[in-house]
C-alpha atoms as a PDB file:
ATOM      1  CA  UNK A   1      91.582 123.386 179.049  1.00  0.00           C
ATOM      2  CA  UNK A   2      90.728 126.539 181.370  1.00  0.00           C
ATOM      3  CA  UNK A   3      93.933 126.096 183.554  1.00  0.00           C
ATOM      4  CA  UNK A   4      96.387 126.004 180.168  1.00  0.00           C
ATOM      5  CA  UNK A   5      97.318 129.500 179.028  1.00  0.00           C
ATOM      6  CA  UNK A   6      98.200 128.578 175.550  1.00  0.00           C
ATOM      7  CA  UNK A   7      94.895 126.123 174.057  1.00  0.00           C
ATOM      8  CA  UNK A   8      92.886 128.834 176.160  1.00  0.00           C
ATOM      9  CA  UNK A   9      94.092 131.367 173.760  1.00  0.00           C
ATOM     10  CA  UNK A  10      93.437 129.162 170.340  1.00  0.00           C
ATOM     11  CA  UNK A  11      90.446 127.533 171.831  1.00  0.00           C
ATOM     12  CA  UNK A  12      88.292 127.783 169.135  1.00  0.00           C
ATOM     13  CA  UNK A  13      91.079 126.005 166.923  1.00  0.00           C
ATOM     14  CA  UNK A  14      91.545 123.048 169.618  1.00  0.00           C
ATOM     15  CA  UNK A  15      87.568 122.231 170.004  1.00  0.00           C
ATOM     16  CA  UNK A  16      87.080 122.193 166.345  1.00  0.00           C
ATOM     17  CA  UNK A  17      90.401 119.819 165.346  1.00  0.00           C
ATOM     18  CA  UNK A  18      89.956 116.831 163.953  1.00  0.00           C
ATOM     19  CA  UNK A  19      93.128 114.290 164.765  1.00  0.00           C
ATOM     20  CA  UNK A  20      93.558 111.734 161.968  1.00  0.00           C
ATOM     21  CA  UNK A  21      93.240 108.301 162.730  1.00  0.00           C
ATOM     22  CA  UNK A  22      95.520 106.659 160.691  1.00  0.00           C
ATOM     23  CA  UNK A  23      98.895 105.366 162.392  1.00  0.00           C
ATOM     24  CA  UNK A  24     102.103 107.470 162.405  1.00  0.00           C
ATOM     25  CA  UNK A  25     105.696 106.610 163.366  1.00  0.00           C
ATOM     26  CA  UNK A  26     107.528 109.510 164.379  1.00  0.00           C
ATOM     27  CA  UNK A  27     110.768 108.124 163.835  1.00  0.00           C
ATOM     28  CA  UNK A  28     109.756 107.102 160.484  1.00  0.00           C
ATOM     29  CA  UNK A  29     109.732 109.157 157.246  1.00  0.00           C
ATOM     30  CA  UNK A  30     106.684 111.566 157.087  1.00  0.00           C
ATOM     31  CA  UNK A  31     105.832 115.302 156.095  1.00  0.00           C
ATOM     32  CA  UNK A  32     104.044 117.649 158.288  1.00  0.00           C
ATOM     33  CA  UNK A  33     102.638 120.972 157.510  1.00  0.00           C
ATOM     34  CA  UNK A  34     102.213 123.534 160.040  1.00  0.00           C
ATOM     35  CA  UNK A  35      99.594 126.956 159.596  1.00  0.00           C
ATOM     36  CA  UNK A  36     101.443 130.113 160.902  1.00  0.00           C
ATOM     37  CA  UNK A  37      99.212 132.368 163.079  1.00  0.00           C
ATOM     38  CA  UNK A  38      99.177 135.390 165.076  1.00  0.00           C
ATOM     39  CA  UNK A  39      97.160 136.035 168.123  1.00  0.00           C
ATOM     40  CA  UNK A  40      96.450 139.572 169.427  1.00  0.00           C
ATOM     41  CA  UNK A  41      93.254 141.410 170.785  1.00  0.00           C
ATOM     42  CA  UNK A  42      91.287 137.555 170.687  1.00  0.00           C
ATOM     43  CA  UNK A  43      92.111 137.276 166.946  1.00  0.00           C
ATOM     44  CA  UNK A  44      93.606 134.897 165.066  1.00  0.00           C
ATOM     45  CA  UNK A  45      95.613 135.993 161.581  1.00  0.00           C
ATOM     46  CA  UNK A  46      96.935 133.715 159.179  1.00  0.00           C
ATOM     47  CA  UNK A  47     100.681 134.572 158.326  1.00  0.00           C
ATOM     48  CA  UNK A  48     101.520 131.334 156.445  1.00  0.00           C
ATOM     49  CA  UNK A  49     103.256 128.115 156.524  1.00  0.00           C
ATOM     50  CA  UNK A  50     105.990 125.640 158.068  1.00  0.00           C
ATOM     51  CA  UNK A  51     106.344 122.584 156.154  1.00  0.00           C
ATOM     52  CA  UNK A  52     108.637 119.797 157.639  1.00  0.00           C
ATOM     53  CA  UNK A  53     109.856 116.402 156.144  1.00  0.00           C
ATOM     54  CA  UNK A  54     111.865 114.245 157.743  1.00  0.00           C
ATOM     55  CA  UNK A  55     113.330 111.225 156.351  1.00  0.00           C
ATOM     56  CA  UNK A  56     115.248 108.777 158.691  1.00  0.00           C
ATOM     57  CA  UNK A  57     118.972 107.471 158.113  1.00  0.00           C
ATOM     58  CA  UNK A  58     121.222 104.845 159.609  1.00  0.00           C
ATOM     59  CA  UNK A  59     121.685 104.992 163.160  1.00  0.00           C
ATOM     60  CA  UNK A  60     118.492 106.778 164.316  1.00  0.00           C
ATOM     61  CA  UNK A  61     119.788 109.848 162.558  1.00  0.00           C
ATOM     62  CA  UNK A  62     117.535 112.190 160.246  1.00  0.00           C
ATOM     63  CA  UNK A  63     117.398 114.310 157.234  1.00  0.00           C
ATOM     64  CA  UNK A  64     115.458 117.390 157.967  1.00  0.00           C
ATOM     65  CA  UNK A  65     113.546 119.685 155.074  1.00  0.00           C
ATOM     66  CA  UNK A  66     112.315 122.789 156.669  1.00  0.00           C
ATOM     67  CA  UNK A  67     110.228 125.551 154.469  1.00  0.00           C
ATOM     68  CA  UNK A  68     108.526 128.660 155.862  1.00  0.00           C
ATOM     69  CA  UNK A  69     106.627 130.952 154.032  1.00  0.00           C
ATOM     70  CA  UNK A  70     105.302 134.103 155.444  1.00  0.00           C
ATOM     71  CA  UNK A  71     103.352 136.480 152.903  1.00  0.00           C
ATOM     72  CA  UNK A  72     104.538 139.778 152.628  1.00  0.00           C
ATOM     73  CA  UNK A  73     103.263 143.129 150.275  1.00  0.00           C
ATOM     74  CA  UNK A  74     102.593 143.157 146.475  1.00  0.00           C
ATOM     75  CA  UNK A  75     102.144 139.791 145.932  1.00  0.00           C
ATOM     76  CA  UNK A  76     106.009 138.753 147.345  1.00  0.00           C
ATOM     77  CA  UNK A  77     106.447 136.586 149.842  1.00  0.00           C
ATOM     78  CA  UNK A  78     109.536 135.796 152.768  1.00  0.00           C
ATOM     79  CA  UNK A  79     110.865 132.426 152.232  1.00  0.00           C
ATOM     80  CA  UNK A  80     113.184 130.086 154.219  1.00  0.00           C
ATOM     81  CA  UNK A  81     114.820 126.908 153.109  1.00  0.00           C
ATOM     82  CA  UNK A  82     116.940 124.671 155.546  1.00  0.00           C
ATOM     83  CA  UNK A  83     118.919 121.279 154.675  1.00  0.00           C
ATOM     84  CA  UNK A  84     119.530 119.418 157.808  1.00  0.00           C
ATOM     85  CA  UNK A  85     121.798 116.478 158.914  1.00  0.00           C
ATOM     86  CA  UNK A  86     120.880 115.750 162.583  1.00  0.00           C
ATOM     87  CA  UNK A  87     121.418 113.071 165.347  1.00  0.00           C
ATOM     88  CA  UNK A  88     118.982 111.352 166.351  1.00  0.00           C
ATOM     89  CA  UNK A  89     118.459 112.493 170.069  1.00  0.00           C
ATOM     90  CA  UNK A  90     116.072 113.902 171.742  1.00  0.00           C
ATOM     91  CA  UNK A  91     117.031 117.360 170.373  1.00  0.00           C
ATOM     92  CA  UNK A  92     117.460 116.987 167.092  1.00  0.00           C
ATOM     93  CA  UNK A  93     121.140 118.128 167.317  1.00  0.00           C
ATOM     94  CA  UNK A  94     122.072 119.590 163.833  1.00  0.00           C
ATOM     95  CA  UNK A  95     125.392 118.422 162.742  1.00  0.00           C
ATOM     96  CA  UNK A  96     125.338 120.284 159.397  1.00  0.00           C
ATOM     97  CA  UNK A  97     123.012 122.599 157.694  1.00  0.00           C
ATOM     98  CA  UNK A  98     122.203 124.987 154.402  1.00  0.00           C
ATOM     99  CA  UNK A  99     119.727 127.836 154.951  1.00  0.00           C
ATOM    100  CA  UNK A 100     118.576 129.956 152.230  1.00  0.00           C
ATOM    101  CA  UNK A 101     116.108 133.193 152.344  1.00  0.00           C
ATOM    102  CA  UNK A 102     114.507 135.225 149.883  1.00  0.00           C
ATOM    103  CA  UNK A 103     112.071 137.947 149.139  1.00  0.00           C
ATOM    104  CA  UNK A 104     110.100 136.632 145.971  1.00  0.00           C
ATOM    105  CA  UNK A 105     106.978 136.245 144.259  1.00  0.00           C
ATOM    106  CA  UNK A 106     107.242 132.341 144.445  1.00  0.00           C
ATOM    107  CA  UNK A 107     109.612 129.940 146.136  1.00  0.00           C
ATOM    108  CA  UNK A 108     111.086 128.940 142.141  1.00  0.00           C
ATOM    109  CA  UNK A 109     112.697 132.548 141.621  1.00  0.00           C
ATOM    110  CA  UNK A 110     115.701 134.013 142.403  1.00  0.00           C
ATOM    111  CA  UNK A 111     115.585 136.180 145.187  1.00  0.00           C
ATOM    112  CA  UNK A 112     114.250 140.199 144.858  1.00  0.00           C
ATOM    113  CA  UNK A 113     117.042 142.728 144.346  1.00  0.00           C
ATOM    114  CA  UNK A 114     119.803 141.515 147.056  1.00  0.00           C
ATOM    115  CA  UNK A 115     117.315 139.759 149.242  1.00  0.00           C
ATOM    116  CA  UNK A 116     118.949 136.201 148.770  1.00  0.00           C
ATOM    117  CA  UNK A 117     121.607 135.000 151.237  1.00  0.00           C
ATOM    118  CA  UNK A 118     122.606 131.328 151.678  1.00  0.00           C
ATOM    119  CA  UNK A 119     124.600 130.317 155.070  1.00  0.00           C
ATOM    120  CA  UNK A 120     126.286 126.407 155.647  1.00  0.00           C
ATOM    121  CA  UNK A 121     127.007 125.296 159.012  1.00  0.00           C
ATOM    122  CA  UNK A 122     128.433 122.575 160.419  1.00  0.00           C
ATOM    123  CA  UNK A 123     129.450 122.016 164.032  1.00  0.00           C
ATOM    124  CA  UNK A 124     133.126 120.898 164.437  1.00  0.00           C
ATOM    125  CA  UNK A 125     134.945 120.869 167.923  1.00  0.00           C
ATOM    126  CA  UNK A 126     132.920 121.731 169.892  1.00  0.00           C
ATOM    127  CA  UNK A 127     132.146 125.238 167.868  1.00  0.00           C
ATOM    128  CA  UNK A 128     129.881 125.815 164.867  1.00  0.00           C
ATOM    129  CA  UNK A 129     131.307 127.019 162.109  1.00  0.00           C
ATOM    130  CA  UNK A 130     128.929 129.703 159.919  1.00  0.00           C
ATOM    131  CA  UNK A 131     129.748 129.971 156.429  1.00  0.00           C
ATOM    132  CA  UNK A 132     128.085 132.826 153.900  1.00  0.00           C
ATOM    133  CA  UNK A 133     129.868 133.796 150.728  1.00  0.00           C
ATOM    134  CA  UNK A 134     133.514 134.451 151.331  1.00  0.00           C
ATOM    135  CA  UNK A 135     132.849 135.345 155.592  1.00  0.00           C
ATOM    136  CA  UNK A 136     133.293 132.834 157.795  1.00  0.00           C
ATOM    137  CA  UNK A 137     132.729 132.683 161.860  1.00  0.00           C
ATOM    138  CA  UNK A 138     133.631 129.857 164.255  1.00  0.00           C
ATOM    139  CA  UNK A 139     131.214 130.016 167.529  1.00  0.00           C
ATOM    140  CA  UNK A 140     132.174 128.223 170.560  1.00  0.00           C
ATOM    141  CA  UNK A 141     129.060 125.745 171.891  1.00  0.00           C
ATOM    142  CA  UNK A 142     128.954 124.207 175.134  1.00  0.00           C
ATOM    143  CA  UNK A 143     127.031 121.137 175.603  1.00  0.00           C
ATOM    144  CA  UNK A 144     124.202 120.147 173.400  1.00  0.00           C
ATOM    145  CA  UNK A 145     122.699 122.373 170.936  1.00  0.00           C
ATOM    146  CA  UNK A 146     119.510 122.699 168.420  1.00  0.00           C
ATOM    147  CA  UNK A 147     117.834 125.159 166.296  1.00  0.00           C
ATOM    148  CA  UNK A 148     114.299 125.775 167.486  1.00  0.00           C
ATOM    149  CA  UNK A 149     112.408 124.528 164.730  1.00  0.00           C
ATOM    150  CA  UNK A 150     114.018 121.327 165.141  1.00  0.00           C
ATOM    151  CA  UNK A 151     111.699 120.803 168.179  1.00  0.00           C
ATOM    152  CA  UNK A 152     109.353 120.423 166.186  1.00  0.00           C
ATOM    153  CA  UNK A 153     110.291 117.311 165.209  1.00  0.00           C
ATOM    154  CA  UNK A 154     112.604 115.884 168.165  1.00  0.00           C
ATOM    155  CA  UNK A 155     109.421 116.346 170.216  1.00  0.00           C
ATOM    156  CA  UNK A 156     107.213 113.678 168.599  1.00  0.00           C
ATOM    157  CA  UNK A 157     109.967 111.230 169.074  1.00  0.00           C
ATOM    158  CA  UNK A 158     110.351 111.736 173.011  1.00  0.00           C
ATOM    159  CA  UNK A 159     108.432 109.116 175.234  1.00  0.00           C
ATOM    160  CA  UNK A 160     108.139 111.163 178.314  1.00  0.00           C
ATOM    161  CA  UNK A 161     108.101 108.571 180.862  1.00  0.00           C
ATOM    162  CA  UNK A 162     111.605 108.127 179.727  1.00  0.00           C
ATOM    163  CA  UNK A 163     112.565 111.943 179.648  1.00  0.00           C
ATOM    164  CA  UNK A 164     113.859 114.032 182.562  1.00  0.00           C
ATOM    165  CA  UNK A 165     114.408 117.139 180.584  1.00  0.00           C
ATOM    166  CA  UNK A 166     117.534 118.494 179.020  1.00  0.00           C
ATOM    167  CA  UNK A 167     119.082 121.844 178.947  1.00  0.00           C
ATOM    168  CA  UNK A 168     120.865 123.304 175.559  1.00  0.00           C
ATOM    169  CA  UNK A 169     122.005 126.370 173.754  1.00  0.00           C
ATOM    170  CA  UNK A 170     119.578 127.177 171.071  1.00  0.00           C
ATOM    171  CA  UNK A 171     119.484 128.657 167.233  1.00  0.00           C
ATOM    172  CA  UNK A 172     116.194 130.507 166.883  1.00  0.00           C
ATOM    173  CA  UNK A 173     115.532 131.498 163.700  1.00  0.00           C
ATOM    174  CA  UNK A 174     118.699 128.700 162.549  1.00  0.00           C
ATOM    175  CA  UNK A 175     121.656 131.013 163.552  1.00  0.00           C
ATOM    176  CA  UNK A 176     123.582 132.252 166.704  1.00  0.00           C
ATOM    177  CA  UNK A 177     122.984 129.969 169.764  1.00  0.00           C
ATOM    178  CA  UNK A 178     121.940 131.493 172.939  1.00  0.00           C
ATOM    179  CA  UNK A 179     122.911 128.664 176.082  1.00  0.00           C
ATOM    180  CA  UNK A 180     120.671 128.362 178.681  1.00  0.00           C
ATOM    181  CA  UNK A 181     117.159 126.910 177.443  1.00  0.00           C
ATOM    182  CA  UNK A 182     115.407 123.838 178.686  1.00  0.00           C
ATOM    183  CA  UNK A 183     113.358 121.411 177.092  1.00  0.00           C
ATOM    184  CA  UNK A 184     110.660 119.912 180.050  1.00  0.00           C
ATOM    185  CA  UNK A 185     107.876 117.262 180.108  1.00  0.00           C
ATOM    186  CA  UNK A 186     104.919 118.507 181.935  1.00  0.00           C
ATOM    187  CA  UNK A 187     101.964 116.666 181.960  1.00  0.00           C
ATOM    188  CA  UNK A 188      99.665 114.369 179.774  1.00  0.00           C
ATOM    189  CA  UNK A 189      95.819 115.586 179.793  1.00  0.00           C
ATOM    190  CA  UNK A 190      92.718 114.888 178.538  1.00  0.00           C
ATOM    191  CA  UNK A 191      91.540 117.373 175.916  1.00  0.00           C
ATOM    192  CA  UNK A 192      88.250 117.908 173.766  1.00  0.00           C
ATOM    193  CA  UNK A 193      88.955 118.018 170.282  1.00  0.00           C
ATOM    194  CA  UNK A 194      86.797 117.964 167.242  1.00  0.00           C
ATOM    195  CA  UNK A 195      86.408 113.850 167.323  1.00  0.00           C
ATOM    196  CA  UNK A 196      86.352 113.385 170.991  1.00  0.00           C
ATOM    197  CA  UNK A 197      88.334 113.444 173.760  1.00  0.00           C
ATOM    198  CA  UNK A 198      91.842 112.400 173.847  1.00  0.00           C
ATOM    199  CA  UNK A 199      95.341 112.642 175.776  1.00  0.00           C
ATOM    200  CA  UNK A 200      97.726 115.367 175.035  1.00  0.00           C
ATOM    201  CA  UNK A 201     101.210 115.522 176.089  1.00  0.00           C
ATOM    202  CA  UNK A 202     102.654 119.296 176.864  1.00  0.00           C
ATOM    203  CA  UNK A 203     105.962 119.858 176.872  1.00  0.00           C
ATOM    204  CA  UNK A 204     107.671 123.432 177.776  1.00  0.00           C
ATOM    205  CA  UNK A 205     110.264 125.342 176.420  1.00  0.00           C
ATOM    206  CA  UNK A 206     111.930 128.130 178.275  1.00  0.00           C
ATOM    207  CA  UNK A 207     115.440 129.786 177.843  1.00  0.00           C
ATOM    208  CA  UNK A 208     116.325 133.799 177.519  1.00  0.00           C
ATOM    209  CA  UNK A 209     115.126 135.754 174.290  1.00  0.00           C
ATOM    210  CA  UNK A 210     112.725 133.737 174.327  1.00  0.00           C
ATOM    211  CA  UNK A 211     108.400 133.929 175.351  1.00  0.00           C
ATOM    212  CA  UNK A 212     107.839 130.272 177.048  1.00  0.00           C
ATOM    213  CA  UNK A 213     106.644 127.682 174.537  1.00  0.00           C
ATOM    214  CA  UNK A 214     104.208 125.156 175.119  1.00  0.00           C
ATOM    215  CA  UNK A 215     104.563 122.019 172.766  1.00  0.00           C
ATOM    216  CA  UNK A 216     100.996 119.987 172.421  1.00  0.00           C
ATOM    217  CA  UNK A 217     102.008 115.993 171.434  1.00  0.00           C
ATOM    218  CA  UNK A 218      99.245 113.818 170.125  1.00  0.00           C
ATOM    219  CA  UNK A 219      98.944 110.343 171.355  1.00  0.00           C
ATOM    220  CA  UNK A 220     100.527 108.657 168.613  1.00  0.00           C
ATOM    221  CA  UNK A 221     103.483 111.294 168.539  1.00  0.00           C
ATOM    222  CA  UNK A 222     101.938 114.081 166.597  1.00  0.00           C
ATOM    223  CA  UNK A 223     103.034 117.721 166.878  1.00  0.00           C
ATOM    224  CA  UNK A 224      99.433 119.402 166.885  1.00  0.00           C
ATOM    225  CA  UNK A 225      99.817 122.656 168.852  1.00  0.00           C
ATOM    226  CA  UNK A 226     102.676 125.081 169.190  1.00  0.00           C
ATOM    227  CA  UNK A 227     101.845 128.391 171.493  1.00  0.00           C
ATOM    228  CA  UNK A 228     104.589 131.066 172.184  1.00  0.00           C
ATOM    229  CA  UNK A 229     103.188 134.557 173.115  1.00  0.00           C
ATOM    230  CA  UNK A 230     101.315 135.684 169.968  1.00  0.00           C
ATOM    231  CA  UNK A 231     102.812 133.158 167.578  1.00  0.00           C
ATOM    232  CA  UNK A 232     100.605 130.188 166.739  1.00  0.00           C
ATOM    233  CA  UNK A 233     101.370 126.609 164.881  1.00  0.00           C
ATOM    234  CA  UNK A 234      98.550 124.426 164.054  1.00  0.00           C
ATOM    235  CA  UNK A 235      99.407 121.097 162.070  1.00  0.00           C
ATOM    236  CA  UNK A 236      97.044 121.331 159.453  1.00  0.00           C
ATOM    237  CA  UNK A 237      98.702 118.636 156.484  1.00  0.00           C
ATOM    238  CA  UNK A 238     100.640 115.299 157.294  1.00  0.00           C
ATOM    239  CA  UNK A 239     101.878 113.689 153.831  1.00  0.00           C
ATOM    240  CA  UNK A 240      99.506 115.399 151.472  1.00  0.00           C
ATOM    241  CA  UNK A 241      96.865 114.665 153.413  1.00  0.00           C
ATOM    242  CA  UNK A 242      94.789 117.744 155.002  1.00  0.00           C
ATOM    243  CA  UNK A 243      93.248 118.136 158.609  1.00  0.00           C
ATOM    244  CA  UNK A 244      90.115 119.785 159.063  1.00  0.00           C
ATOM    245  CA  UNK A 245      90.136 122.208 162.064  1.00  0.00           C
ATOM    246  CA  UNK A 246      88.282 125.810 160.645  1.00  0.00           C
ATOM    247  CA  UNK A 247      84.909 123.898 160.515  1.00  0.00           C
ATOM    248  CA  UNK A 248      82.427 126.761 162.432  1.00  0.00           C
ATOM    249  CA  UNK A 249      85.619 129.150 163.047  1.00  0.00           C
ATOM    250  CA  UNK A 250      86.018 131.762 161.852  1.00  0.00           C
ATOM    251  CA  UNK A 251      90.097 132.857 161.034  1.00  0.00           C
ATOM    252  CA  UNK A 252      90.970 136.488 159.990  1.00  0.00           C
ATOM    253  CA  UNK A 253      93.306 137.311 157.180  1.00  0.00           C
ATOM    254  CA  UNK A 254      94.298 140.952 157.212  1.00  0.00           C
ATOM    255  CA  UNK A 255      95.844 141.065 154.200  1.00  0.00           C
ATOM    256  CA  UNK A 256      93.317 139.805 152.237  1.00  0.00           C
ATOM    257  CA  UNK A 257      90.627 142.030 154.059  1.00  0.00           C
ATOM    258  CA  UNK A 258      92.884 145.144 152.677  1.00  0.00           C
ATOM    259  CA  UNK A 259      92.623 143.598 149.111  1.00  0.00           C
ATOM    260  CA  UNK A 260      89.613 142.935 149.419  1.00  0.00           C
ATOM    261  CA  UNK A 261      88.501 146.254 150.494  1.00  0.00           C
ATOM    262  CA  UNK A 262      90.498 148.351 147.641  1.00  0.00           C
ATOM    263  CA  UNK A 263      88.895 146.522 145.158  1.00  0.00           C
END
């Protein structure tokens, strides 16, 4: 694990993980559940969730549910919502999509003050074409595109002895694509986790405006690590069902050390 930058820095999270055992189909229909963390000065802080469901259509194509979370102050939270229609390669290409965000207390109430925007986009000739109240903008794409958090999902599809890499123009936070990132299969190694030892695919993720990514593939085709500079993704639900991976770790949560010490 010593010579991999990224499970060096979450260590603690990677020899205490325990993968399930039951089977999974990645092209099938399943839900996955992702912890948000931040790592800085050898700590780990909780700064919420990434919940993906994916539910497969004609064609090898795929509906995509994407929710984030991310606590903020006084008890109100940052949330995103995207609908996805997306091909079925080995990037997820979004053909047409509806992203909503909101400052609220929970993810049933309208948006704080002004805080609520909703964008549709669809990609049409060879542009995509951004859509938000009465504005509209047309942006010229060449070759194949994705939004970054579709990764997450395109990745647990990809067999890698059949994958060569492929190079796209990516969304990252599901809006303006930047062209030149890369998508790479590096190598599949033998890791220590929580129940034993098993093989782990890593896949990279370069491209400008962005810190390189390292993608960590189970060997059925579960997404269990996701390391880019400080920000941390740790699956820790799939279909309801939880994963245990804090047994005899200990993970910080500044915000409710503050509460904590006010009261």
């Amino acid at each position: 694990m010593n010579r991999f930058f990224g499970l060096r820095k979450i260590a603690p999270l990677v020899e205490g993980y325990m993968l399930p055992a039951g089977a999974f189909n990645p092209s099938g229909g399943w839900s996955h559940t992702y912890r948000i963390f931040t790592l800085a000065s050898s700590r780990l802080t909780s700064q919420g969730t990434l919940a993906l469901r994916r539910v497969p259509k004609s064609g090898g194509e795929s509906e995509l549910d994407i929710r984030i979370e991310r606590p903020t102050l006084s008890g109100f939270s940052h949330f995103t919502h995207a609908e996805m229609s997306c091909m079925g390669n080995e990037l997820a290409t979004p053909l047409r999509w509806r992203v909503t965000t909101k400052i609220a207390q929970s993810e049933a109430e309208r948006g704080y003050l002004f805080s609520e925007m909703t964008k549709e986009v669809r990609f049409q000739e060879g542009a995509l074409v951004f859509t938000c109240g009465t504005m509209a903008e047309r942006v010229a794409v060449a070759g194949l595109h994705t939004c970054r958090y579709n990764l997450l999902e395109s990745l647990q599809r990809i067999v890698p002895e059949h994958f060569s890499g492929v190079g796209f123009s990516c969304m990252d936070e599901l809006d303006e694509p930047t062209p030149g990132h890369r998508l790479s299969y590096r190598e599949t190694v033998p890791v220590a986790l929580g129940n034993g030892t098993v093989p782990l695919r890593l896949f990279h993720h370069t491209g400008s405006g962005l810190v390189p990514a390292e993608y960590w593939v189970g060997p059925q085709g579960r997404l269990l690590f996701f390391v880019s500079g400080i920000e941390v993704l740790v699956l820790e639900e799939e279909d309801g069902a939880k994963i245990d991976y804090r047994k005899d770790v200990q993970v910080f949560n500044e915000a409710a050390q503050r509460v904590g010490a006010k009261s």
